[in-house]
PDB file of N, CA and C in Angstrom:
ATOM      1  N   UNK A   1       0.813  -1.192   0.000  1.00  0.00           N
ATOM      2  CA  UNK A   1       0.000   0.000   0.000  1.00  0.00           C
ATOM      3  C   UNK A   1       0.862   1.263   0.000  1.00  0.00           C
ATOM      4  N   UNK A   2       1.906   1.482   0.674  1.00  0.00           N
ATOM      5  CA  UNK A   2       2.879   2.742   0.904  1.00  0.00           C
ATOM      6  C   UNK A   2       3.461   2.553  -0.507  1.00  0.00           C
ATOM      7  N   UNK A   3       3.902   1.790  -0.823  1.00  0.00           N
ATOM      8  CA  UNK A   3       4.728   1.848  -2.668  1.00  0.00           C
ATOM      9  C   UNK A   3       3.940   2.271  -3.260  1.00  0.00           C
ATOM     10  N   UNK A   4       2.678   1.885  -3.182  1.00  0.00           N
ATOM     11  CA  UNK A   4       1.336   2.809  -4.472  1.00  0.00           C
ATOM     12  C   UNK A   4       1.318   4.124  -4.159  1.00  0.00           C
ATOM     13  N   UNK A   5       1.095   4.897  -2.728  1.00  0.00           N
ATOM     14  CA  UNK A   5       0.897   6.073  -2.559  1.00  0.00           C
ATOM     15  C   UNK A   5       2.096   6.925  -2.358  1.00  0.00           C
ATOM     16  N   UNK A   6       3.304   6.170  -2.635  1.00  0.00           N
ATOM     17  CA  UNK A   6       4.606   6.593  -2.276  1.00  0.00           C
ATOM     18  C   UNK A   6       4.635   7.053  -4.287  1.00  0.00           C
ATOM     19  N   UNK A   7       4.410   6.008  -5.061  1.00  0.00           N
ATOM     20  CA  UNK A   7       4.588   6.327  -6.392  1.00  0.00           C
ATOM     21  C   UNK A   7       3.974   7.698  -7.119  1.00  0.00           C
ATOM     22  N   UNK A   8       2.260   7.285  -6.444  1.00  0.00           N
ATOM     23  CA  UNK A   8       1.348   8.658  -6.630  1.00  0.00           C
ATOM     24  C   UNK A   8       2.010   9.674  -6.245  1.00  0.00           C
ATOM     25  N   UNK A   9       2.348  10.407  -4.942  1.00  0.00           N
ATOM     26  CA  UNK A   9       2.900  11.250  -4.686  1.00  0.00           C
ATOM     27  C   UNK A   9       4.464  11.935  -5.483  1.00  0.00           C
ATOM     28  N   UNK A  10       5.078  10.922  -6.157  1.00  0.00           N
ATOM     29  CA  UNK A  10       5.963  11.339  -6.962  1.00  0.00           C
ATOM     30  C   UNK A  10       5.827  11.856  -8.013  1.00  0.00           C
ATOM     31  N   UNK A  11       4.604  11.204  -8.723  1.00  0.00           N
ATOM     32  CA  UNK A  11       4.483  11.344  -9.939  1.00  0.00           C
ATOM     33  C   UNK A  11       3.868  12.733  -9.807  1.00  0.00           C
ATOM     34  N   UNK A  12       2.935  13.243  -8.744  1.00  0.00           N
ATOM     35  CA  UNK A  12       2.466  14.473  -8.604  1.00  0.00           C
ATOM     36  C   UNK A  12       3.816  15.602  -8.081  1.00  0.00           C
ATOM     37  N   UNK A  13       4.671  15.040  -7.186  1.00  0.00           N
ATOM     38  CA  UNK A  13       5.514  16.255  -7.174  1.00  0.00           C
ATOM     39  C   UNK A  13       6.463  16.116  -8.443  1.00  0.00           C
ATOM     40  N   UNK A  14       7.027  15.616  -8.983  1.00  0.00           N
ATOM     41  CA  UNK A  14       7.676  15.050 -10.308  1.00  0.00           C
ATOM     42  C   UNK A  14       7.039  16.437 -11.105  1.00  0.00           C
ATOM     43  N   UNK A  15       6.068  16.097 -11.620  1.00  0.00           N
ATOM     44  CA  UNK A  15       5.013  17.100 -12.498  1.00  0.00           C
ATOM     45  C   UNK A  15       5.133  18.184 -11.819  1.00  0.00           C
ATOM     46  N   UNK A  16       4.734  18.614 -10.773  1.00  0.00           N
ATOM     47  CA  UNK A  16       4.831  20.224 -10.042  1.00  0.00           C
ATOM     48  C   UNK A  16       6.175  20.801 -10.206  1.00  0.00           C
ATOM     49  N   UNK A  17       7.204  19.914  -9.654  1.00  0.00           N
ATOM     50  CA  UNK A  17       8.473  20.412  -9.886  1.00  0.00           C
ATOM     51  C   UNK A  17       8.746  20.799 -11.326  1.00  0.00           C
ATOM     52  N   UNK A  18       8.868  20.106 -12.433  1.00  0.00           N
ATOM     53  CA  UNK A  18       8.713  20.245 -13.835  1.00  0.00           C
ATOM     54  C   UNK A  18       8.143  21.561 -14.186  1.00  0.00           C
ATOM     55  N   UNK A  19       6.988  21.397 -13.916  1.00  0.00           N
ATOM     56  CA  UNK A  19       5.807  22.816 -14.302  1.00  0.00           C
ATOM     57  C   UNK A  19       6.212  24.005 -14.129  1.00  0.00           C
ATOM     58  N   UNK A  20       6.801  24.219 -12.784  1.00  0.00           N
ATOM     59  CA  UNK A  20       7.410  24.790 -11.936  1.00  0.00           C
ATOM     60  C   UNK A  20       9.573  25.598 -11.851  1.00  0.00           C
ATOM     61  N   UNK A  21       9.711  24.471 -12.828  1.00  0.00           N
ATOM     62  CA  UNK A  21      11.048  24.853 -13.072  1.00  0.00           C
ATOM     63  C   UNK A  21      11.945  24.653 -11.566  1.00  0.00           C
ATOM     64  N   UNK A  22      11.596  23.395 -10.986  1.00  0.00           N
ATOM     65  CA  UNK A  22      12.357  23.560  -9.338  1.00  0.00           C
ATOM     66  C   UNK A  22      13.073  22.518  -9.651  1.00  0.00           C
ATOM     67  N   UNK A  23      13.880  22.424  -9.343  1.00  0.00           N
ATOM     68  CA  UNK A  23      14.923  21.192  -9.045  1.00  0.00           C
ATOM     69  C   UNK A  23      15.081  20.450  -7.534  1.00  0.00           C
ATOM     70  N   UNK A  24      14.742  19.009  -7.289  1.00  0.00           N
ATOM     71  CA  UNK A  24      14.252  18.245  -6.152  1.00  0.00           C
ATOM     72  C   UNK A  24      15.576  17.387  -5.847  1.00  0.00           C
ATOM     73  N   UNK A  25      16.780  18.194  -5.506  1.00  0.00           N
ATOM     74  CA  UNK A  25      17.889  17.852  -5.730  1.00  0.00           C
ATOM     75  C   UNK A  25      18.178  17.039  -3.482  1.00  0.00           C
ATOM     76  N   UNK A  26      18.586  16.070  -3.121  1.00  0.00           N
ATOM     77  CA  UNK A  26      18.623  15.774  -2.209  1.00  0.00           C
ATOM     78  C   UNK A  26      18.295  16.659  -0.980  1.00  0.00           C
ATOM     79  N   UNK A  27      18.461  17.791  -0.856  1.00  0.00           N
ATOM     80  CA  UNK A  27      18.252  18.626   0.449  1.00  0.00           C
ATOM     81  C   UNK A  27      16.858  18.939  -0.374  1.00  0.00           C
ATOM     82  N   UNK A  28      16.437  18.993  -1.472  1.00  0.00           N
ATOM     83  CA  UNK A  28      14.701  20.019  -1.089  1.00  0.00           C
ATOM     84  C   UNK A  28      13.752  18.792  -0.531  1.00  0.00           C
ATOM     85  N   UNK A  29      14.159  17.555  -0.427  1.00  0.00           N
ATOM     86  CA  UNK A  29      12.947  16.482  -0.228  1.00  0.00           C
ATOM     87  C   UNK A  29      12.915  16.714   1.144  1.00  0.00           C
ATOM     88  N   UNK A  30      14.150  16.794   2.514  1.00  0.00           N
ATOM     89  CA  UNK A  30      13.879  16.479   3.880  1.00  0.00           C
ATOM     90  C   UNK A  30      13.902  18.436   4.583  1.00  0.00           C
ATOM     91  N   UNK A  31      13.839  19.843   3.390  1.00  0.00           N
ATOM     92  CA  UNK A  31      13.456  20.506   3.456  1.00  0.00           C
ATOM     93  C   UNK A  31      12.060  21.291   3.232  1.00  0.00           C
ATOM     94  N   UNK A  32      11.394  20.728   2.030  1.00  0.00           N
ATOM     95  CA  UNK A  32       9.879  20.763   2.010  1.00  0.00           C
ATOM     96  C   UNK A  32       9.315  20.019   2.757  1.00  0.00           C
ATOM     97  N   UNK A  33      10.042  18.608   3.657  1.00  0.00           N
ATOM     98  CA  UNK A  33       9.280  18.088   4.892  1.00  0.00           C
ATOM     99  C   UNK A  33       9.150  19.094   6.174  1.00  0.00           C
ATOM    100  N   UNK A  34      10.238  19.944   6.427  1.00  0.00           N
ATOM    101  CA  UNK A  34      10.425  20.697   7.227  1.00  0.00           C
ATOM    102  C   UNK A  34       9.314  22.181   6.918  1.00  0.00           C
ATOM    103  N   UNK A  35       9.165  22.504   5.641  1.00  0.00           N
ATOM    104  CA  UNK A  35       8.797  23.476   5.625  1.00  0.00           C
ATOM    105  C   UNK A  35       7.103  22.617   5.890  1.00  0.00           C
ATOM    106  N   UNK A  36       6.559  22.271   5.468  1.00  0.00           N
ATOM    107  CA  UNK A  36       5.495  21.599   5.301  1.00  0.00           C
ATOM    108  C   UNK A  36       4.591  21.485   7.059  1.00  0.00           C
ATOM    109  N   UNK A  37       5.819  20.478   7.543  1.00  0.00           N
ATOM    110  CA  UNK A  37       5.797  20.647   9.171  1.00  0.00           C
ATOM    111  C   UNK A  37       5.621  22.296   9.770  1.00  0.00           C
ATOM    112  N   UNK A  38       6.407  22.951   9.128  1.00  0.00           N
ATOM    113  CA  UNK A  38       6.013  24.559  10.117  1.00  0.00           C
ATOM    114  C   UNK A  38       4.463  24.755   9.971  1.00  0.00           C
ATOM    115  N   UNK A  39       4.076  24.677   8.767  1.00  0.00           N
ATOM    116  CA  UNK A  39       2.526  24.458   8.310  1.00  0.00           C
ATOM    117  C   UNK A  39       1.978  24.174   9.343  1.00  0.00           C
ATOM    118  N   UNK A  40       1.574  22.565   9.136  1.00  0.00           N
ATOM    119  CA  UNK A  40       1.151  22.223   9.980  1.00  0.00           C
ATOM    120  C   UNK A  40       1.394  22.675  11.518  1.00  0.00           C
ATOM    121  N   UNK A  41       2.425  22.958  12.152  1.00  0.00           N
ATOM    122  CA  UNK A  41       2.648  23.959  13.535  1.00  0.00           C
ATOM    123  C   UNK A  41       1.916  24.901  13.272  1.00  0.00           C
ATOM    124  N   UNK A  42       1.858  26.226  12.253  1.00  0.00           N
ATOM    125  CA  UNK A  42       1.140  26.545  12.242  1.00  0.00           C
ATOM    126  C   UNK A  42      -0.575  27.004  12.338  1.00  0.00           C
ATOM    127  N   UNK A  43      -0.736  25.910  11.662  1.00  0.00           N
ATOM    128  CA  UNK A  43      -2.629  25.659  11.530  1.00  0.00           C
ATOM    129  C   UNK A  43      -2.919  25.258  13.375  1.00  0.00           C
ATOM    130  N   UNK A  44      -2.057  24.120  13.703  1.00  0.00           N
ATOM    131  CA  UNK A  44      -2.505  23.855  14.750  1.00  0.00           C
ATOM    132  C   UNK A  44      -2.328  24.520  15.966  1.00  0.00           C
ATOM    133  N   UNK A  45      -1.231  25.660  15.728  1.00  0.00           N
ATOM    134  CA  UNK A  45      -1.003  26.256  16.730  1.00  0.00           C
ATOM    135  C   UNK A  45      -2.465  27.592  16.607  1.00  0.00           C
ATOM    136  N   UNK A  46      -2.860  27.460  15.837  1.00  0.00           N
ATOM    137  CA  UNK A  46      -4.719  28.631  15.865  1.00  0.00           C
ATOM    138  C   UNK A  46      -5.378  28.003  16.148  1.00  0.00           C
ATOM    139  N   UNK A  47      -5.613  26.651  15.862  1.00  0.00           N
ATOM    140  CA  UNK A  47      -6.554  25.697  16.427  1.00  0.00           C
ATOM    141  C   UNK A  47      -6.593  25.603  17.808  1.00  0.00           C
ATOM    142  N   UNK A  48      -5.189  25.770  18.530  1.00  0.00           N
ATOM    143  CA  UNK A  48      -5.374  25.346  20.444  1.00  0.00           C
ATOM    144  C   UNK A  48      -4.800  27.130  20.769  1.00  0.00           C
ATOM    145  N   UNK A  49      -5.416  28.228  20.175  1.00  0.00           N
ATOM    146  CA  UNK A  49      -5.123  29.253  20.944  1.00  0.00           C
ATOM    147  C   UNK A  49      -3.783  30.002  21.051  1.00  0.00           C
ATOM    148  N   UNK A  50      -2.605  29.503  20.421  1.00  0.00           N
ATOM    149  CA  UNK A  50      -1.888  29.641  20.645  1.00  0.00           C
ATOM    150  C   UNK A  50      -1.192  30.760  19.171  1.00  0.00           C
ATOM    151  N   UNK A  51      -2.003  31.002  18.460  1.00  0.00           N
ATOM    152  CA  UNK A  51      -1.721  31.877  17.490  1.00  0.00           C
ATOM    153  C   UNK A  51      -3.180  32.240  16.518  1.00  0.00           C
ATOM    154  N   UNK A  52      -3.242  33.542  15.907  1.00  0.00           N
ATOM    155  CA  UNK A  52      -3.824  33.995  15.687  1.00  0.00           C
ATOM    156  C   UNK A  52      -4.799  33.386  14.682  1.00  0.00           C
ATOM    157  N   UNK A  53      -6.223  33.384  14.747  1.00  0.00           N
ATOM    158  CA  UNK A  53      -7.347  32.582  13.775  1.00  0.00           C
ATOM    159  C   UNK A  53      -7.102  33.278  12.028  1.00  0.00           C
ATOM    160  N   UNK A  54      -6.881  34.825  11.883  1.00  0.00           N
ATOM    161  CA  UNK A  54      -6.695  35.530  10.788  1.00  0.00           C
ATOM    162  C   UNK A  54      -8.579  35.157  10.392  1.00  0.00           C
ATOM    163  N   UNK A  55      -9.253  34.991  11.234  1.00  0.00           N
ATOM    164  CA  UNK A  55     -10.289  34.899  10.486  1.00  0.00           C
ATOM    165  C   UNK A  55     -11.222  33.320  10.357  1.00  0.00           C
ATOM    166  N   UNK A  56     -10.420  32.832  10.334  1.00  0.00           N
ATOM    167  CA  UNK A  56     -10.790  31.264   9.888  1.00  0.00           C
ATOM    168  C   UNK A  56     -11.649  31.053  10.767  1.00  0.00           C
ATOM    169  N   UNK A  57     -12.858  29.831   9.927  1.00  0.00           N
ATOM    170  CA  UNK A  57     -13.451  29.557  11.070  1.00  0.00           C
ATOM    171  C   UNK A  57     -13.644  27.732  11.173  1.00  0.00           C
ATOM    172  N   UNK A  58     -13.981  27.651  12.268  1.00  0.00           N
ATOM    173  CA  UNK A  58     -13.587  26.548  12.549  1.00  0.00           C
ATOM    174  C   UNK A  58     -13.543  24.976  11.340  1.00  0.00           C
ATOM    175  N   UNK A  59     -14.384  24.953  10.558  1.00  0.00           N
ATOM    176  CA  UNK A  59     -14.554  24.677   9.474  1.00  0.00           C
ATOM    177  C   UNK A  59     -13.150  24.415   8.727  1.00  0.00           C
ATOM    178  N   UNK A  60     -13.068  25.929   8.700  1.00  0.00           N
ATOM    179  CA  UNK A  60     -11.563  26.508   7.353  1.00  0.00           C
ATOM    180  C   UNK A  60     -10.614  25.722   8.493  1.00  0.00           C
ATOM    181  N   UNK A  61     -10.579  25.687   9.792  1.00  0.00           N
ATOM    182  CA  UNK A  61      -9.069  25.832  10.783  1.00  0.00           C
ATOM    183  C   UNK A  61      -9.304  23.884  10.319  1.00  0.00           C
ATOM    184  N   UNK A  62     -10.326  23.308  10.620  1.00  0.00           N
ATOM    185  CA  UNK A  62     -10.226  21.469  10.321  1.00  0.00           C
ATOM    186  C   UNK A  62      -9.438  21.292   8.983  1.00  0.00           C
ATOM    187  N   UNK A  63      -9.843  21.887   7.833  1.00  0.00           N
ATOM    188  CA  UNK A  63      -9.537  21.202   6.767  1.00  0.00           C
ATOM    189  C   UNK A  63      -8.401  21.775   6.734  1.00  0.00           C
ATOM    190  N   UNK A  64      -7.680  22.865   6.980  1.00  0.00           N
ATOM    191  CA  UNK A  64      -6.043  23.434   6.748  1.00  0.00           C
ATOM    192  C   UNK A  64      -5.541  22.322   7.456  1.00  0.00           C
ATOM    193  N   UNK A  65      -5.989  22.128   8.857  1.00  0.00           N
ATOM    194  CA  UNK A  65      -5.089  21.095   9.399  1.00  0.00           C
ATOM    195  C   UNK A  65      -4.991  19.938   8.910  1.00  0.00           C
ATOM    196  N   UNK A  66      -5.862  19.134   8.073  1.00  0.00           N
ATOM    197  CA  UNK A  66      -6.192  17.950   7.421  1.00  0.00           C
ATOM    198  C   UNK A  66      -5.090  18.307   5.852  1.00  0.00           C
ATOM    199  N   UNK A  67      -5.641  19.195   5.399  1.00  0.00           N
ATOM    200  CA  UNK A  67      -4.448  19.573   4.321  1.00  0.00           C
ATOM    201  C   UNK A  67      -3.353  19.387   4.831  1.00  0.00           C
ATOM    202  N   UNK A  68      -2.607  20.421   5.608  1.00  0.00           N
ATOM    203  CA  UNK A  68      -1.404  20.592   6.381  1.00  0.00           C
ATOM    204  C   UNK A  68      -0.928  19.027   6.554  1.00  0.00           C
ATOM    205  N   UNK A  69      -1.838  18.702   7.272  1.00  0.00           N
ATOM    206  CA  UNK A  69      -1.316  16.704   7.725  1.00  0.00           C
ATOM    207  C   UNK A  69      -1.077  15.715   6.239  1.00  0.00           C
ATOM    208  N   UNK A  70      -1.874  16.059   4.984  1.00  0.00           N
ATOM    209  CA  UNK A  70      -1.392  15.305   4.149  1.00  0.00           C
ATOM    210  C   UNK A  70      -0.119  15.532   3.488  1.00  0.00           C
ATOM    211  N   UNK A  71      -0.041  17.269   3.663  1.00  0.00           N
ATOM    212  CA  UNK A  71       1.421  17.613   2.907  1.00  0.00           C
ATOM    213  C   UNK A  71       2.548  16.572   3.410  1.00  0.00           C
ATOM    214  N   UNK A  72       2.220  17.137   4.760  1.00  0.00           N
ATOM    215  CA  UNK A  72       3.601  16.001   5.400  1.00  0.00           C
ATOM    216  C   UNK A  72       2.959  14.751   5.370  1.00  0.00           C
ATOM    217  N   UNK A  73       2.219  13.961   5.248  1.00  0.00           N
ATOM    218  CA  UNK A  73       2.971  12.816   4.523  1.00  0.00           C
ATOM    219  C   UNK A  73       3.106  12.602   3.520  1.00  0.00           C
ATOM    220  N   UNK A  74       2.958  13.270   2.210  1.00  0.00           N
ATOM    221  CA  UNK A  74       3.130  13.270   0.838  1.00  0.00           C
ATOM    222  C   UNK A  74       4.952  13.624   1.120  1.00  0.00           C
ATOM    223  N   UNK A  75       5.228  14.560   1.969  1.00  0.00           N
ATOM    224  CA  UNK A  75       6.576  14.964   1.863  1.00  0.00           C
ATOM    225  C   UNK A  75       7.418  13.527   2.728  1.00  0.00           C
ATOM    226  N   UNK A  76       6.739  13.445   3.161  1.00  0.00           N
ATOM    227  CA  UNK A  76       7.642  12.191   4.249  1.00  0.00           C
ATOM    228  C   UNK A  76       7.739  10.933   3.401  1.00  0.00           C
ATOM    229  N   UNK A  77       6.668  10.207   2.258  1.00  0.00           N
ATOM    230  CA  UNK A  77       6.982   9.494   1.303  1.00  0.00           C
ATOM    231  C   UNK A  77       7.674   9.911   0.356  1.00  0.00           C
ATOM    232  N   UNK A  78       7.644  11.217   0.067  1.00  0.00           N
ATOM    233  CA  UNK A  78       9.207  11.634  -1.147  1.00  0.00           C
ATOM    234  C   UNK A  78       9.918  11.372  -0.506  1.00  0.00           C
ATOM    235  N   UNK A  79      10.799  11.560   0.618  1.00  0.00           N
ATOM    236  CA  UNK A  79      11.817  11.503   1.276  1.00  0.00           C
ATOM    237  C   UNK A  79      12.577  10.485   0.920  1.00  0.00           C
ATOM    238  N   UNK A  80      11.263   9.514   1.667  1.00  0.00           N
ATOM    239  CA  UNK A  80      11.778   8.135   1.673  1.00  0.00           C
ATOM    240  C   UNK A  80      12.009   7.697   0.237  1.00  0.00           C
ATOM    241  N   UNK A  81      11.015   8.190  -0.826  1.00  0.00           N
ATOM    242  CA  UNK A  81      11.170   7.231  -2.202  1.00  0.00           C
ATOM    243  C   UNK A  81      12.490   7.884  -2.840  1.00  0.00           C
ATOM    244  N   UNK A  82      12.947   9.230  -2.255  1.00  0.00           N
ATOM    245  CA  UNK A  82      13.835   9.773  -2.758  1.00  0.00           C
ATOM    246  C   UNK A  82      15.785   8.947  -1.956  1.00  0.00           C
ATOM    247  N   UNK A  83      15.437   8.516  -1.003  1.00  0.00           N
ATOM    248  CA  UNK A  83      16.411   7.838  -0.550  1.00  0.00           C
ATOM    249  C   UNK A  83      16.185   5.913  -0.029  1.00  0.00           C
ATOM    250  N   UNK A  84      15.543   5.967  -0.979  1.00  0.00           N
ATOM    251  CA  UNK A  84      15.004   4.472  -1.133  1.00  0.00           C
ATOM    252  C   UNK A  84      14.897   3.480   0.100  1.00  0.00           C
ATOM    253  N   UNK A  85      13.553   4.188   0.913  1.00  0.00           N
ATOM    254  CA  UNK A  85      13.840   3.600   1.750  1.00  0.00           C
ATOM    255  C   UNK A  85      12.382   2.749   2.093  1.00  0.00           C
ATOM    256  N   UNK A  86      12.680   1.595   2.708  1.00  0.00           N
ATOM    257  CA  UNK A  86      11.354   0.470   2.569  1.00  0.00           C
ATOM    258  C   UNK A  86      10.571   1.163   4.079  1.00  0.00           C
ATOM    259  N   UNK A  87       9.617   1.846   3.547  1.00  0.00           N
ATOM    260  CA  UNK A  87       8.620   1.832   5.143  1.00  0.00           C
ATOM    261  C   UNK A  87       7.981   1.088   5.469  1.00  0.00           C
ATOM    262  N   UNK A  88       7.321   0.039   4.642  1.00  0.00           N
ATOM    263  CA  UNK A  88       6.590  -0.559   5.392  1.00  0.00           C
ATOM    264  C   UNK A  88       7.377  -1.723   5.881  1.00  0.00           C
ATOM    265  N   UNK A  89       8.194  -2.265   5.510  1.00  0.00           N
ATOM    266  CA  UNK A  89       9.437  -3.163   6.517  1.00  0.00           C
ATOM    267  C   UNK A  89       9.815  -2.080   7.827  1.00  0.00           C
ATOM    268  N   UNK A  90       9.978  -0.768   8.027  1.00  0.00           N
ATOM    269  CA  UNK A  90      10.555  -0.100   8.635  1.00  0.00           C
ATOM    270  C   UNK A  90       9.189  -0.046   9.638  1.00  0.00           C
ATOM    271  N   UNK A  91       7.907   0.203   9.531  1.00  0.00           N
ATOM    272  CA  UNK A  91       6.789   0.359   9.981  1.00  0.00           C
ATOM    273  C   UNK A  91       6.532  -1.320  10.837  1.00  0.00           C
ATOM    274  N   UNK A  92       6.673  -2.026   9.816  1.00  0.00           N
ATOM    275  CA  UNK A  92       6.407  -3.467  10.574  1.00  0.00           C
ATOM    276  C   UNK A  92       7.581  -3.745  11.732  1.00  0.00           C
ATOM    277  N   UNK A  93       8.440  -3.240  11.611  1.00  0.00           N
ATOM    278  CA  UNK A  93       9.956  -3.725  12.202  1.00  0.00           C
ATOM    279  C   UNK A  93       9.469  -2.725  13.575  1.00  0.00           C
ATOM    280  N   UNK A  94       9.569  -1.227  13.529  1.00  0.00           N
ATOM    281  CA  UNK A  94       9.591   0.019  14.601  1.00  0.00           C
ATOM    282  C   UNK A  94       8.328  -0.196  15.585  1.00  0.00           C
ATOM    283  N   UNK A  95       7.005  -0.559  14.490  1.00  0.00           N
ATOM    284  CA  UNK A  95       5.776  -0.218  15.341  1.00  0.00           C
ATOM    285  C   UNK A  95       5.518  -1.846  15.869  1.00  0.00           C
ATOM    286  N   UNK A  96       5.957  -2.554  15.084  1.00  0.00           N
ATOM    287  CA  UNK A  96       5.718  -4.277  15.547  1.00  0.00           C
ATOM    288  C   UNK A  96       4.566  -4.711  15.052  1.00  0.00           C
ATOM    289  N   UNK A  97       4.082  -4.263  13.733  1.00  0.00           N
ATOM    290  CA  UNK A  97       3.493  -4.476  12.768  1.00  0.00           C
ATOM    291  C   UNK A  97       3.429  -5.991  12.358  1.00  0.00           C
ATOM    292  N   UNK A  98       2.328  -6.413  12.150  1.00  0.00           N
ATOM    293  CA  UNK A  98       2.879  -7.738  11.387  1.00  0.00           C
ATOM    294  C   UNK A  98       1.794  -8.108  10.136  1.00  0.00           C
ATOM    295  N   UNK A  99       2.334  -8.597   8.760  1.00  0.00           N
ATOM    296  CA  UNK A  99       0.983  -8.660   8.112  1.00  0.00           C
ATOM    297  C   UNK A  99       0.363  -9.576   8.490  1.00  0.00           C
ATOM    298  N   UNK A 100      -1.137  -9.309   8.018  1.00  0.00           N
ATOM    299  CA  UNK A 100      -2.057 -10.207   8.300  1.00  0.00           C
ATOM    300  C   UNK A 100      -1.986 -11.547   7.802  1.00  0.00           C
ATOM    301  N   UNK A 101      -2.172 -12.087   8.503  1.00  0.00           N
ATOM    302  CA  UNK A 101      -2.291 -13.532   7.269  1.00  0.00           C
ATOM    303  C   UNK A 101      -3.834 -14.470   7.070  1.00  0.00           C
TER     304      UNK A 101
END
């Protein structure tokens, strides 16, 4: 399941980058994770009070954070597909995952 949505997500930043004229050269994959993450700090830091609404209402503040949460993991599977790394062995191994049988 992570290799399918690990592929999707490439093929969509692949294309953006392209469109875009950016180059996804080893530091922008575990830096758009970082930037992505402030995001998300962001959204959630209006959600618990801790920074300003600009307006939003509760509605707008759910789905930024739901956005915000997919960026990073769209960015956290580039990472990995960008330094080839197996998560779901890493997921089964860390969390004690096991497939079903």
């Amino acid at each position: 399941m992570l290799k399918d949505l690990m592929k999707q997500f490439e093929t969509a930043s692949a294309t953006y980058a392209a469109e875009n004229g950016l180059e996804r050269d080893d530091d922008w994959f575990v830096l758009k994770l970082q930037e992505e993450m402030g995001e998300l700090i962001q959204i959630w830091n209006r959600i618990t009070g801790r920074g300003r609404r600009k307006g939003m209402s509760e509605e707008e503040l759910a789905t930024a954070l739901a956005d915000e949460t997919a960026d990073v993991l769209g960015h956290i599977l580039l990472f990995a597909h960008s330094n080839g790394l197996d998560l779901t062995a890493a997921v089964e191994r860390k969390w004690l995952f096991r497939p079903q049988e």
